[in-house]
N, C-alpha and C. Protein backbone atom coordinates (compact mmCIF):
# COMPACT_ATOMS: atom_id res chain seq x y z
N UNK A 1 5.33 7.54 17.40
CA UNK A 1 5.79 6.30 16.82
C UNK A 1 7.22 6.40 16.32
N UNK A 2 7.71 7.62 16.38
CA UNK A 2 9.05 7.12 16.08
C UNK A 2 9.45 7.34 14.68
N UNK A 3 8.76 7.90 13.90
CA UNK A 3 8.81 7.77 12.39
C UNK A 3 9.31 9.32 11.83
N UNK A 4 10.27 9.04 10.93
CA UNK A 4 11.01 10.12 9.92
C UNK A 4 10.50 10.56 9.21
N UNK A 5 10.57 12.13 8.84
CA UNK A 5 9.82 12.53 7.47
C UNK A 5 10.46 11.91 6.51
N UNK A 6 11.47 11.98 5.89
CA UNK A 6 12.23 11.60 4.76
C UNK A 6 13.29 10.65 5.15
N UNK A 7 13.64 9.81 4.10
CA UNK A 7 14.72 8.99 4.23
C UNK A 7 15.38 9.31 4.89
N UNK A 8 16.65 8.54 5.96
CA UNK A 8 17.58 9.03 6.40
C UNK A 8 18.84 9.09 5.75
N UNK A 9 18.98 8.30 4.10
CA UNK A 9 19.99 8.90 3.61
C UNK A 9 20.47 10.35 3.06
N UNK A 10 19.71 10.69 3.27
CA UNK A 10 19.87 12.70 2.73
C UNK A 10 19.42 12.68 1.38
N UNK A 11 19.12 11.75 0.35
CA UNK A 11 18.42 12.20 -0.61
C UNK A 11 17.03 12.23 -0.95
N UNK A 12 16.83 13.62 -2.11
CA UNK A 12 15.91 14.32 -1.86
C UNK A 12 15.14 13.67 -3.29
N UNK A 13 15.86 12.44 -3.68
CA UNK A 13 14.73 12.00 -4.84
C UNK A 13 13.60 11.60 -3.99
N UNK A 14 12.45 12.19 -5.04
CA UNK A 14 11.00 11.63 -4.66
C UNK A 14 10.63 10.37 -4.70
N UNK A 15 11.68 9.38 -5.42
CA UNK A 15 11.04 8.37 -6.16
C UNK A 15 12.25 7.08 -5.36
N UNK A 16 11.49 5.95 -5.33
CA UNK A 16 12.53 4.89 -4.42
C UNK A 16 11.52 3.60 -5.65
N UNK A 17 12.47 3.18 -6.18
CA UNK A 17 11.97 2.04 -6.77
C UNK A 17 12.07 0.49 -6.01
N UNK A 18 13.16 0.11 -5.65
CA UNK A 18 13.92 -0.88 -5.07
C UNK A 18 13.56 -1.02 -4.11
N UNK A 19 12.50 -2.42 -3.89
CA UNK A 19 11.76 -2.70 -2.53
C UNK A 19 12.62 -3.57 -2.14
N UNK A 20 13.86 -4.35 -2.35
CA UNK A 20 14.16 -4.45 -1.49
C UNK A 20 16.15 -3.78 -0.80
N UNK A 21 15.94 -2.57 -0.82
CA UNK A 21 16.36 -1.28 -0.36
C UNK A 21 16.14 -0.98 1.19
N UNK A 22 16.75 -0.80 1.76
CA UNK A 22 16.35 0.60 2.59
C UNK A 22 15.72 1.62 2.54
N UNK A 23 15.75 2.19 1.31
CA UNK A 23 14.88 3.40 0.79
C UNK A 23 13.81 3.28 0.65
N UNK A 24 13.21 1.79 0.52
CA UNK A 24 11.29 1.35 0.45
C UNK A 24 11.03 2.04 1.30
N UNK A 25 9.90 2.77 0.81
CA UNK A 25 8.84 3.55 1.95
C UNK A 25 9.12 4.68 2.40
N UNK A 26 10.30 5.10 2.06
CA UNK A 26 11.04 6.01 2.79
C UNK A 26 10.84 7.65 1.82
N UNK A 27 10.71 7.77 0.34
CA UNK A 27 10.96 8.49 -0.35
C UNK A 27 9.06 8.62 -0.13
N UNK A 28 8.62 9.69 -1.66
CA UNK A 28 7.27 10.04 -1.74
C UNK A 28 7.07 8.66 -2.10
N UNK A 29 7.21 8.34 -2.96
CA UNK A 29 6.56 7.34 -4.06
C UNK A 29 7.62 6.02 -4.36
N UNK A 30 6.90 4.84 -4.32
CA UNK A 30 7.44 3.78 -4.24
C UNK A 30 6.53 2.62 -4.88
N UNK A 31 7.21 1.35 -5.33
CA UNK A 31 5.79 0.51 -5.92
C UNK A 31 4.57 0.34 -5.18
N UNK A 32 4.65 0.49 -4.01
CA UNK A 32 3.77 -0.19 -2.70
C UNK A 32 2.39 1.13 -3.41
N UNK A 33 2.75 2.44 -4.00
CA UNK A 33 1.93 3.11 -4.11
C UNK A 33 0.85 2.84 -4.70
N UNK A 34 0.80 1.50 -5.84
CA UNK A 34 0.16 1.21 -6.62
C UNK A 34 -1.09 0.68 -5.47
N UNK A 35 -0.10 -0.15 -4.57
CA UNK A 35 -1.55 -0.92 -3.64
C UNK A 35 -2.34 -0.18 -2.98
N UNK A 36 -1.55 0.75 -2.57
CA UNK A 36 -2.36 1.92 -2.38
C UNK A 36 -3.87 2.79 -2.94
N UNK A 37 -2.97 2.84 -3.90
CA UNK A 37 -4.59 3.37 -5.08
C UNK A 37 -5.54 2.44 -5.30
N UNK A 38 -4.73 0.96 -5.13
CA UNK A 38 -5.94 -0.42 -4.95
C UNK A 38 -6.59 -0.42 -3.67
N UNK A 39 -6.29 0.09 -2.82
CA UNK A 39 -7.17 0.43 -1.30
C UNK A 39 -8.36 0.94 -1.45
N UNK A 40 -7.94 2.23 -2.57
CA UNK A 40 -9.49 3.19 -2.58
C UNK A 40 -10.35 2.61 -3.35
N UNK A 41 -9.62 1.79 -4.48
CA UNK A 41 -10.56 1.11 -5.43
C UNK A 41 -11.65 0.02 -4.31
N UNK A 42 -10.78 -0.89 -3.72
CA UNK A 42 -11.40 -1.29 -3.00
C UNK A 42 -12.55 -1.07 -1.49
N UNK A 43 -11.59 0.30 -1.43
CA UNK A 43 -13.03 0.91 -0.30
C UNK A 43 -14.10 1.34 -0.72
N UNK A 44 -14.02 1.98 -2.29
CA UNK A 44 -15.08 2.54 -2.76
C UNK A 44 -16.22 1.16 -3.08
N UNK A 45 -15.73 0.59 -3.45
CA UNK A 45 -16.83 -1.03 -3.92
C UNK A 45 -17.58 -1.17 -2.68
N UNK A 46 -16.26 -1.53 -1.36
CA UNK A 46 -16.90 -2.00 0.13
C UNK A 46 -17.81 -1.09 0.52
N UNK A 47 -17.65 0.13 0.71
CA UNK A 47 -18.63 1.41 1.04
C UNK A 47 -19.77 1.17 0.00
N UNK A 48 -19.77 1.20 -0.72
CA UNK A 48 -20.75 1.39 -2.28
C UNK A 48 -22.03 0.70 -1.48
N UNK A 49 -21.20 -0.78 -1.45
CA UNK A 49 -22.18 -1.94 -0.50
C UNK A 49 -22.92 -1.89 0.51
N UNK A 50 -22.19 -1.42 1.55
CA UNK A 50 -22.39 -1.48 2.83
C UNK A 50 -22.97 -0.04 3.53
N UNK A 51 -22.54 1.70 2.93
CA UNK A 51 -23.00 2.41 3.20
C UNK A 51 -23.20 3.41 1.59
N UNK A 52 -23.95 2.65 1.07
CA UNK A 52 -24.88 3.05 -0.12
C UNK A 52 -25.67 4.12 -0.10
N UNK A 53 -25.88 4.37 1.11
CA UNK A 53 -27.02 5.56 1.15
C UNK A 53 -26.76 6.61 2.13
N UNK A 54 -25.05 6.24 2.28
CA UNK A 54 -24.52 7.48 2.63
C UNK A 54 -23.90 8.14 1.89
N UNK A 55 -24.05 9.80 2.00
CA UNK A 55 -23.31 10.85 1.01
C UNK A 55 -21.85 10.52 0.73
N UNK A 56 -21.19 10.83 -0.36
CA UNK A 56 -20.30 9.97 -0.83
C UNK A 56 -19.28 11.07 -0.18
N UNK A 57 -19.44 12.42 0.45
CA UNK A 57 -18.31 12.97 1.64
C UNK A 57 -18.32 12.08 2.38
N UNK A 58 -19.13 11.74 3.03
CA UNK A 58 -18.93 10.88 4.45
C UNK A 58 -18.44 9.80 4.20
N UNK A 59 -18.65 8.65 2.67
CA UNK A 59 -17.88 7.32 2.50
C UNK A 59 -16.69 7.57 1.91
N UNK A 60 -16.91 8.84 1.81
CA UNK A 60 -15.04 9.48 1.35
C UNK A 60 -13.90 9.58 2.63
N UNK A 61 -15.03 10.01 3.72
CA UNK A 61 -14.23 10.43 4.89
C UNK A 61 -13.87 8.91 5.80
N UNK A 62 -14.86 8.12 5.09
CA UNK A 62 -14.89 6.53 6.32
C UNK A 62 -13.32 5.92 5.64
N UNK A 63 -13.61 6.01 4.08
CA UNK A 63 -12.20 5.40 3.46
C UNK A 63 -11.29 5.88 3.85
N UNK A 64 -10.90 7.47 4.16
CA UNK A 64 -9.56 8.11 4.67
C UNK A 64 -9.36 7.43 5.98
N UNK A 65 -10.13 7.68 6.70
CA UNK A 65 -10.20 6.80 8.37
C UNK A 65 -9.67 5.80 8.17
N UNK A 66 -10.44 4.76 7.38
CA UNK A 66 -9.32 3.27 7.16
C UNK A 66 -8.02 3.48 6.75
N UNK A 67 -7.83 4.11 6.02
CA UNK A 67 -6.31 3.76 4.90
C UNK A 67 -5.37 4.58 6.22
N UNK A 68 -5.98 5.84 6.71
CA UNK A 68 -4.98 6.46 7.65
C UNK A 68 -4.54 5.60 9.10
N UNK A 69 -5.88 4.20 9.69
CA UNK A 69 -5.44 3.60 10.36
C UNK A 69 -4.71 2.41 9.93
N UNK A 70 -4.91 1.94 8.87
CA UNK A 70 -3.82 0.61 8.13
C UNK A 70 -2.40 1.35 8.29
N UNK A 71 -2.28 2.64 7.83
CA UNK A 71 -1.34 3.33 8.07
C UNK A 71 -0.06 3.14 9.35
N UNK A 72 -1.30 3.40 10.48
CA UNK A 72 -0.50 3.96 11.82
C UNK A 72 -0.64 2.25 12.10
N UNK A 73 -1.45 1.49 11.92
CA UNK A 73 -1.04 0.15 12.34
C UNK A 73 0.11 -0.37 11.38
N UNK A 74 0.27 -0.25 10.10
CA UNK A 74 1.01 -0.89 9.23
C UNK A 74 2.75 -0.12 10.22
N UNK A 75 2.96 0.95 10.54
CA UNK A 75 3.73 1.47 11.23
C UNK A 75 4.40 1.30 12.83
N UNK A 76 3.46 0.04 13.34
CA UNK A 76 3.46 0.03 14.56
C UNK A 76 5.01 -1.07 14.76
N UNK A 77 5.32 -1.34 15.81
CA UNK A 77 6.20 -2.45 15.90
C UNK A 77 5.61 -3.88 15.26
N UNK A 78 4.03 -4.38 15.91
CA UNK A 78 3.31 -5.35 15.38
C UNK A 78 3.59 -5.71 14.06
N UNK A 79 3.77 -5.24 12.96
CA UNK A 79 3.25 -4.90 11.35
C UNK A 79 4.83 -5.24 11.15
N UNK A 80 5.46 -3.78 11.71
CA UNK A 80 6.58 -3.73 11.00
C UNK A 80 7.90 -5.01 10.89
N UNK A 81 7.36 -5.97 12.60
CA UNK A 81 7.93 -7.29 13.16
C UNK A 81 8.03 -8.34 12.03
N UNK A 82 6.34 -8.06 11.89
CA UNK A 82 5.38 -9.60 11.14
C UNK A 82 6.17 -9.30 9.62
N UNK A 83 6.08 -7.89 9.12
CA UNK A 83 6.86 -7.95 7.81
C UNK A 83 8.67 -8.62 7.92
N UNK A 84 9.09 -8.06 8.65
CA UNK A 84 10.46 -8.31 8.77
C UNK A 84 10.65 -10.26 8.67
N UNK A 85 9.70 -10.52 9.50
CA UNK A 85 9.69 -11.76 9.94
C UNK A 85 9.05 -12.97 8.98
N UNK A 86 8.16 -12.81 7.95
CA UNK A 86 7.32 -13.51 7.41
C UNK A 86 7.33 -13.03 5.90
N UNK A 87 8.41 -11.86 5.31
CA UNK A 87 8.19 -11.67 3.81
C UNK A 87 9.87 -11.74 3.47
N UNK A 88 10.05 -10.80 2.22
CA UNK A 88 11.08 -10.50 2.30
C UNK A 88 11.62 -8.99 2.53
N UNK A 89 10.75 -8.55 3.24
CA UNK A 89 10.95 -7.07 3.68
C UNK A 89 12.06 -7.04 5.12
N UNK A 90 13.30 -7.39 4.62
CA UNK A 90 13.94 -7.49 5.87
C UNK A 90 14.50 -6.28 6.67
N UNK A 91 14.76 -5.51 5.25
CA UNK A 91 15.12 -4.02 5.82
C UNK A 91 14.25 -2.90 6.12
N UNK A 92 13.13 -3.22 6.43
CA UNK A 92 11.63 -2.23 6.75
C UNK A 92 11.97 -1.88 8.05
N UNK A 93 12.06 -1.14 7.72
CA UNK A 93 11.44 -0.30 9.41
C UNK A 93 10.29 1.15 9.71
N UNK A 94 9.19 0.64 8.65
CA UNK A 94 8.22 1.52 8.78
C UNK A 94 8.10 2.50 7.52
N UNK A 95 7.04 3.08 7.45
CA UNK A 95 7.46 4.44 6.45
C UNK A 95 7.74 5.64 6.91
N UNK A 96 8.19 6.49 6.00
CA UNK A 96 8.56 7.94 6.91
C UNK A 96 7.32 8.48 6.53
N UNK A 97 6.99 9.50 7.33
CA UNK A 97 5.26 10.34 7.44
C UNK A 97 5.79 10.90 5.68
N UNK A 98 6.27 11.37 5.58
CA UNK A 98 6.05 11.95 3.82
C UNK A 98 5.54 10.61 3.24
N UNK A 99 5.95 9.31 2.89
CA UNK A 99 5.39 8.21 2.77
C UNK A 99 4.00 7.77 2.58
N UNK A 100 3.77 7.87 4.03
CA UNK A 100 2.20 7.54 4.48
C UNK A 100 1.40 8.56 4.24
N UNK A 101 1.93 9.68 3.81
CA UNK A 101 1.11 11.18 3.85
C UNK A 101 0.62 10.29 2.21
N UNK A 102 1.71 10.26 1.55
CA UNK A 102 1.20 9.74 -0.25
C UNK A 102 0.39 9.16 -0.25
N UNK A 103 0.93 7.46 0.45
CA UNK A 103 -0.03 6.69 0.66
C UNK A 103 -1.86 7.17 0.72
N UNK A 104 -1.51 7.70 1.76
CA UNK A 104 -3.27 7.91 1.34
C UNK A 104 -3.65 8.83 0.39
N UNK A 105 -2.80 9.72 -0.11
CA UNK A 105 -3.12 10.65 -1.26
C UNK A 105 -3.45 9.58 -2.34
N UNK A 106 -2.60 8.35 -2.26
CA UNK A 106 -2.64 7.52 -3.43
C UNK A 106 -4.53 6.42 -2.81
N UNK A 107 -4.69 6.45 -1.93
CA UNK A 107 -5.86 5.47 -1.40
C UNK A 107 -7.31 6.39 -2.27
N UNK A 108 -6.70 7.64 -2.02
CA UNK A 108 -7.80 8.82 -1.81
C UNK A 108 -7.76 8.86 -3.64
N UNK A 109 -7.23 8.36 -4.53
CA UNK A 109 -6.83 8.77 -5.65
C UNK A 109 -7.80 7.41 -6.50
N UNK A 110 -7.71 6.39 -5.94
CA UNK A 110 -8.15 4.90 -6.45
C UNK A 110 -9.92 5.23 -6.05
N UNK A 111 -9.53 5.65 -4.45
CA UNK A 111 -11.32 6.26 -4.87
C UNK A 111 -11.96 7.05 -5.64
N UNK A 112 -11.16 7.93 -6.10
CA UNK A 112 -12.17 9.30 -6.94
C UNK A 112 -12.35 8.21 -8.47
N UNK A 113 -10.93 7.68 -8.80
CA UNK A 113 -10.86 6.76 -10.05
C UNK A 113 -12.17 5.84 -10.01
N UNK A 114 -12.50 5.16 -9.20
CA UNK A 114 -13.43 4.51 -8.71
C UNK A 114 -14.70 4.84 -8.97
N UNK A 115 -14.98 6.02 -8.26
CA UNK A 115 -16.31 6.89 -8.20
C UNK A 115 -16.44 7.54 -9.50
N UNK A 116 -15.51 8.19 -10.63
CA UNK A 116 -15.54 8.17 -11.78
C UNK A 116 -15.85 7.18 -12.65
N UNK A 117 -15.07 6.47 -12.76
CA UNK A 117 -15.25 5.03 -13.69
C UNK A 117 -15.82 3.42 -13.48
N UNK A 118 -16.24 3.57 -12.33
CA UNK A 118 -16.76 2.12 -11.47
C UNK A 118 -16.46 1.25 -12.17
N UNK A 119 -17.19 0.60 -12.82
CA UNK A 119 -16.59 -1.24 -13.22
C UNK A 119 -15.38 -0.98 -13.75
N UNK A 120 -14.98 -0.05 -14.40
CA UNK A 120 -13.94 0.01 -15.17
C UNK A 120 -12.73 -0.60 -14.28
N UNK A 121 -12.56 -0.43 -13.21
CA UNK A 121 -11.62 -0.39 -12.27
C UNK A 121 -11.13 -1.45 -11.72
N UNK A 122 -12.07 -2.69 -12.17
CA UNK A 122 -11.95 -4.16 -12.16
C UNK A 122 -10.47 -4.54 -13.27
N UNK A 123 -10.98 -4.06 -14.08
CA UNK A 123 -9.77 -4.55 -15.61
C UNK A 123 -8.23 -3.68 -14.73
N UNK A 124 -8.92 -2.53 -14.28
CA UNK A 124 -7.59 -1.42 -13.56
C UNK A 124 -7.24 -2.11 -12.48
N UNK A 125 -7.64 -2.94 -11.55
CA UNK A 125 -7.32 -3.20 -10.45
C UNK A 125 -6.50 -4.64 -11.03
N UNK A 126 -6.93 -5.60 -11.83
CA UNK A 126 -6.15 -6.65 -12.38
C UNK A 126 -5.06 -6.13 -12.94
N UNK A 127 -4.96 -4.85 -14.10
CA UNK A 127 -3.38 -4.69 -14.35
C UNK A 127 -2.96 -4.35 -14.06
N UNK A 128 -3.26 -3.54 -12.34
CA UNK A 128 -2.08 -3.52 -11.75
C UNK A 128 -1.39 -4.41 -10.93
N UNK A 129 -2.25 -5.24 -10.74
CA UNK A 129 -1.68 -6.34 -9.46
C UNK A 129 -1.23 -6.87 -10.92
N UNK A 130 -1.10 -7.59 -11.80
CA UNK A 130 -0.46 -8.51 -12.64
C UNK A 130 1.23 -7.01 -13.06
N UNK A 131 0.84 -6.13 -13.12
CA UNK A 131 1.71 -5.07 -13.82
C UNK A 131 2.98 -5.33 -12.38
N UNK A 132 2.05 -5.27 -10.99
CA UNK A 132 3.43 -5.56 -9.98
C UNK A 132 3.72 -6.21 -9.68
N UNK A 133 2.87 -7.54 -9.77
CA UNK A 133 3.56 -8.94 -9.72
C UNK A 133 5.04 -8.96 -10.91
N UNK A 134 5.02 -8.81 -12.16
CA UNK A 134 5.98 -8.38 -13.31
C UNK A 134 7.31 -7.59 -12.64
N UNK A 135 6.80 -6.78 -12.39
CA UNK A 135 8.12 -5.70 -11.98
C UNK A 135 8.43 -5.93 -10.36
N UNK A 136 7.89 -6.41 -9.53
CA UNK A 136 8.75 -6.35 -8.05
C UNK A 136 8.29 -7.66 -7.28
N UNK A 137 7.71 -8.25 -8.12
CA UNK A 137 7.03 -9.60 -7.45
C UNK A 137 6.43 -9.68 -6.25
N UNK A 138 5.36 -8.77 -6.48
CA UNK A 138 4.30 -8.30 -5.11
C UNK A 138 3.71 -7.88 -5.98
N UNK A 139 2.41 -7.71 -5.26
CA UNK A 139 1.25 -7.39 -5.49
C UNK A 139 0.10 -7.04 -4.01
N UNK A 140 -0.65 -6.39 -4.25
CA UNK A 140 -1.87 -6.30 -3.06
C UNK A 140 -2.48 -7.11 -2.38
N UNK A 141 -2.64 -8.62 -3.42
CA UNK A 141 -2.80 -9.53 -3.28
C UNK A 141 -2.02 -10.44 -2.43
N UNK A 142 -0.61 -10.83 -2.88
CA UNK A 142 0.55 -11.09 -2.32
C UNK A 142 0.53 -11.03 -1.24
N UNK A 143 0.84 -9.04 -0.76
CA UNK A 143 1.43 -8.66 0.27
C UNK A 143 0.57 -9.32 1.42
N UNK A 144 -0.60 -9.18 1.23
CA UNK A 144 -1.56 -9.61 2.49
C UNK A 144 -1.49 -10.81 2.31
N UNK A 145 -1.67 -11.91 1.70
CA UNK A 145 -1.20 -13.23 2.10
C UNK A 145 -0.08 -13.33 2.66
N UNK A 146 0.98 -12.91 2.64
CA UNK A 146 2.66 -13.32 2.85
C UNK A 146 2.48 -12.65 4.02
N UNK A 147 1.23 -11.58 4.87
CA UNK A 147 1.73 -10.78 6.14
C UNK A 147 0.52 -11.69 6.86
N UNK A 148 -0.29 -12.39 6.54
CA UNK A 148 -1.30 -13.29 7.34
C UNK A 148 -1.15 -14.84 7.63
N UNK A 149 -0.89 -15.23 5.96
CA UNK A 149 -0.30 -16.80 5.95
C UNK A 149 0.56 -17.22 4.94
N UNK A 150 2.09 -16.71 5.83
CA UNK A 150 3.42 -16.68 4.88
C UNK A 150 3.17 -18.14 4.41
N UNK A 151 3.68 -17.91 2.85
CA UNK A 151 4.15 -19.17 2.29
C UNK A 151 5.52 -19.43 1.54
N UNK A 152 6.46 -20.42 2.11
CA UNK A 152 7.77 -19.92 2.00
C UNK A 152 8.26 -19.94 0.66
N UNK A 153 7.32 -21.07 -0.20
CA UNK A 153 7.55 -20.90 -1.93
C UNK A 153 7.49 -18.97 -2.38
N UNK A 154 6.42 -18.41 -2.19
CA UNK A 154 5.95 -17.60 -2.33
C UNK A 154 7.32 -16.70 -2.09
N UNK A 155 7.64 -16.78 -0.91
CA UNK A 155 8.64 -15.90 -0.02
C UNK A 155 9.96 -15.94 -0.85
N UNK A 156 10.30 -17.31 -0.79
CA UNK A 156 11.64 -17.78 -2.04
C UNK A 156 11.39 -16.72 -3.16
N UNK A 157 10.43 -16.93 -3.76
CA UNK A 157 9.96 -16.36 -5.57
C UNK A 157 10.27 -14.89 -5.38
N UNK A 158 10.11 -14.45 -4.33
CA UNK A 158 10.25 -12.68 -4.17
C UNK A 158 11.25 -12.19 -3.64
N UNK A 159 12.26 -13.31 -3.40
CA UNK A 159 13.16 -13.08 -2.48
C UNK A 159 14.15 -12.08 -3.94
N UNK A 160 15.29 -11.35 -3.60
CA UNK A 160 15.92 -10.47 -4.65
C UNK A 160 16.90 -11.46 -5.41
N UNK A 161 17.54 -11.24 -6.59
CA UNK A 161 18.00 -11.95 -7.13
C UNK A 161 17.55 -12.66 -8.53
């Protein structure tokens, strides 16, 4: 696919705040990480449901499978088009594998949180989507509306500035 380990500007900070940068996605850790850890929260609930009475290795291993294919699809031309085209992610061009490697460290992280604290993770999963709506005007919520059925108010409100 075409994809960089690390940024191509040569720096070696871990940390890229500024989504709308060049550097989104590109460093370890970025806001998007938060949705991330909301992935596992959310796979662990969906699994809980649906494969309940499977050993929680194996609904550990089904969640990695998902988050690692949202991954390689979120990476594809498809994804990376529809973002360019329908948010305000104009300067995306994918994540670099150090990126997506987090990413699921961070998916894999919302599940154990999950599997530790269960309901708790409801109140956790609201402050963070309200905590990133605040600071970068996205959210988990957001992002997947604005990449399924852009709305251009929406799009305006997040635009930088």
């Amino acid at each position: 696919m075409g994809r960089r380990w690390w940024c191509a500007c040569g720096s070696w900070s871990p940390a890229s705040w500024d989504i709308w940068s060049s550097h989104n996605s590109q460093h370890l850790l970025d806001p998007y990480f938060f949705s991330h850890l909301l992935h596992g929260i959310l796979f662990y609930g969906f699994l809980q449901l649906v494969a309940g009475r499977a050993s929680m290795t194996v609904r550990l291993l089904l969640a990695m499978t998902v988050e690692v294919g949202w991954e390689l699809l979120e990476n594809s031309p498809l994804i990376i088009n529809r973002y360019r085209e329908a948010t305000v992610s104009l300067d995306y061009f994918g994540d670099s594998i150090a990126n997506s490697l987090v990413d699921v460290m961070a998916c894999l992280l919302g599940y154990a949180i999950t599997a530790r604290i269960g309901w708790w993770t409801v109140p956790l999963f609201l402050t963070v989507e309200l905590a990133m709506v605040i600071a970068i005007r996205d959210c988990l919520v957001l992002n997947v509306l604005m990449l399924v059925w852009p709305i251009d108010a929406i799009k305006l409100w997040q635009s930088p500035g």
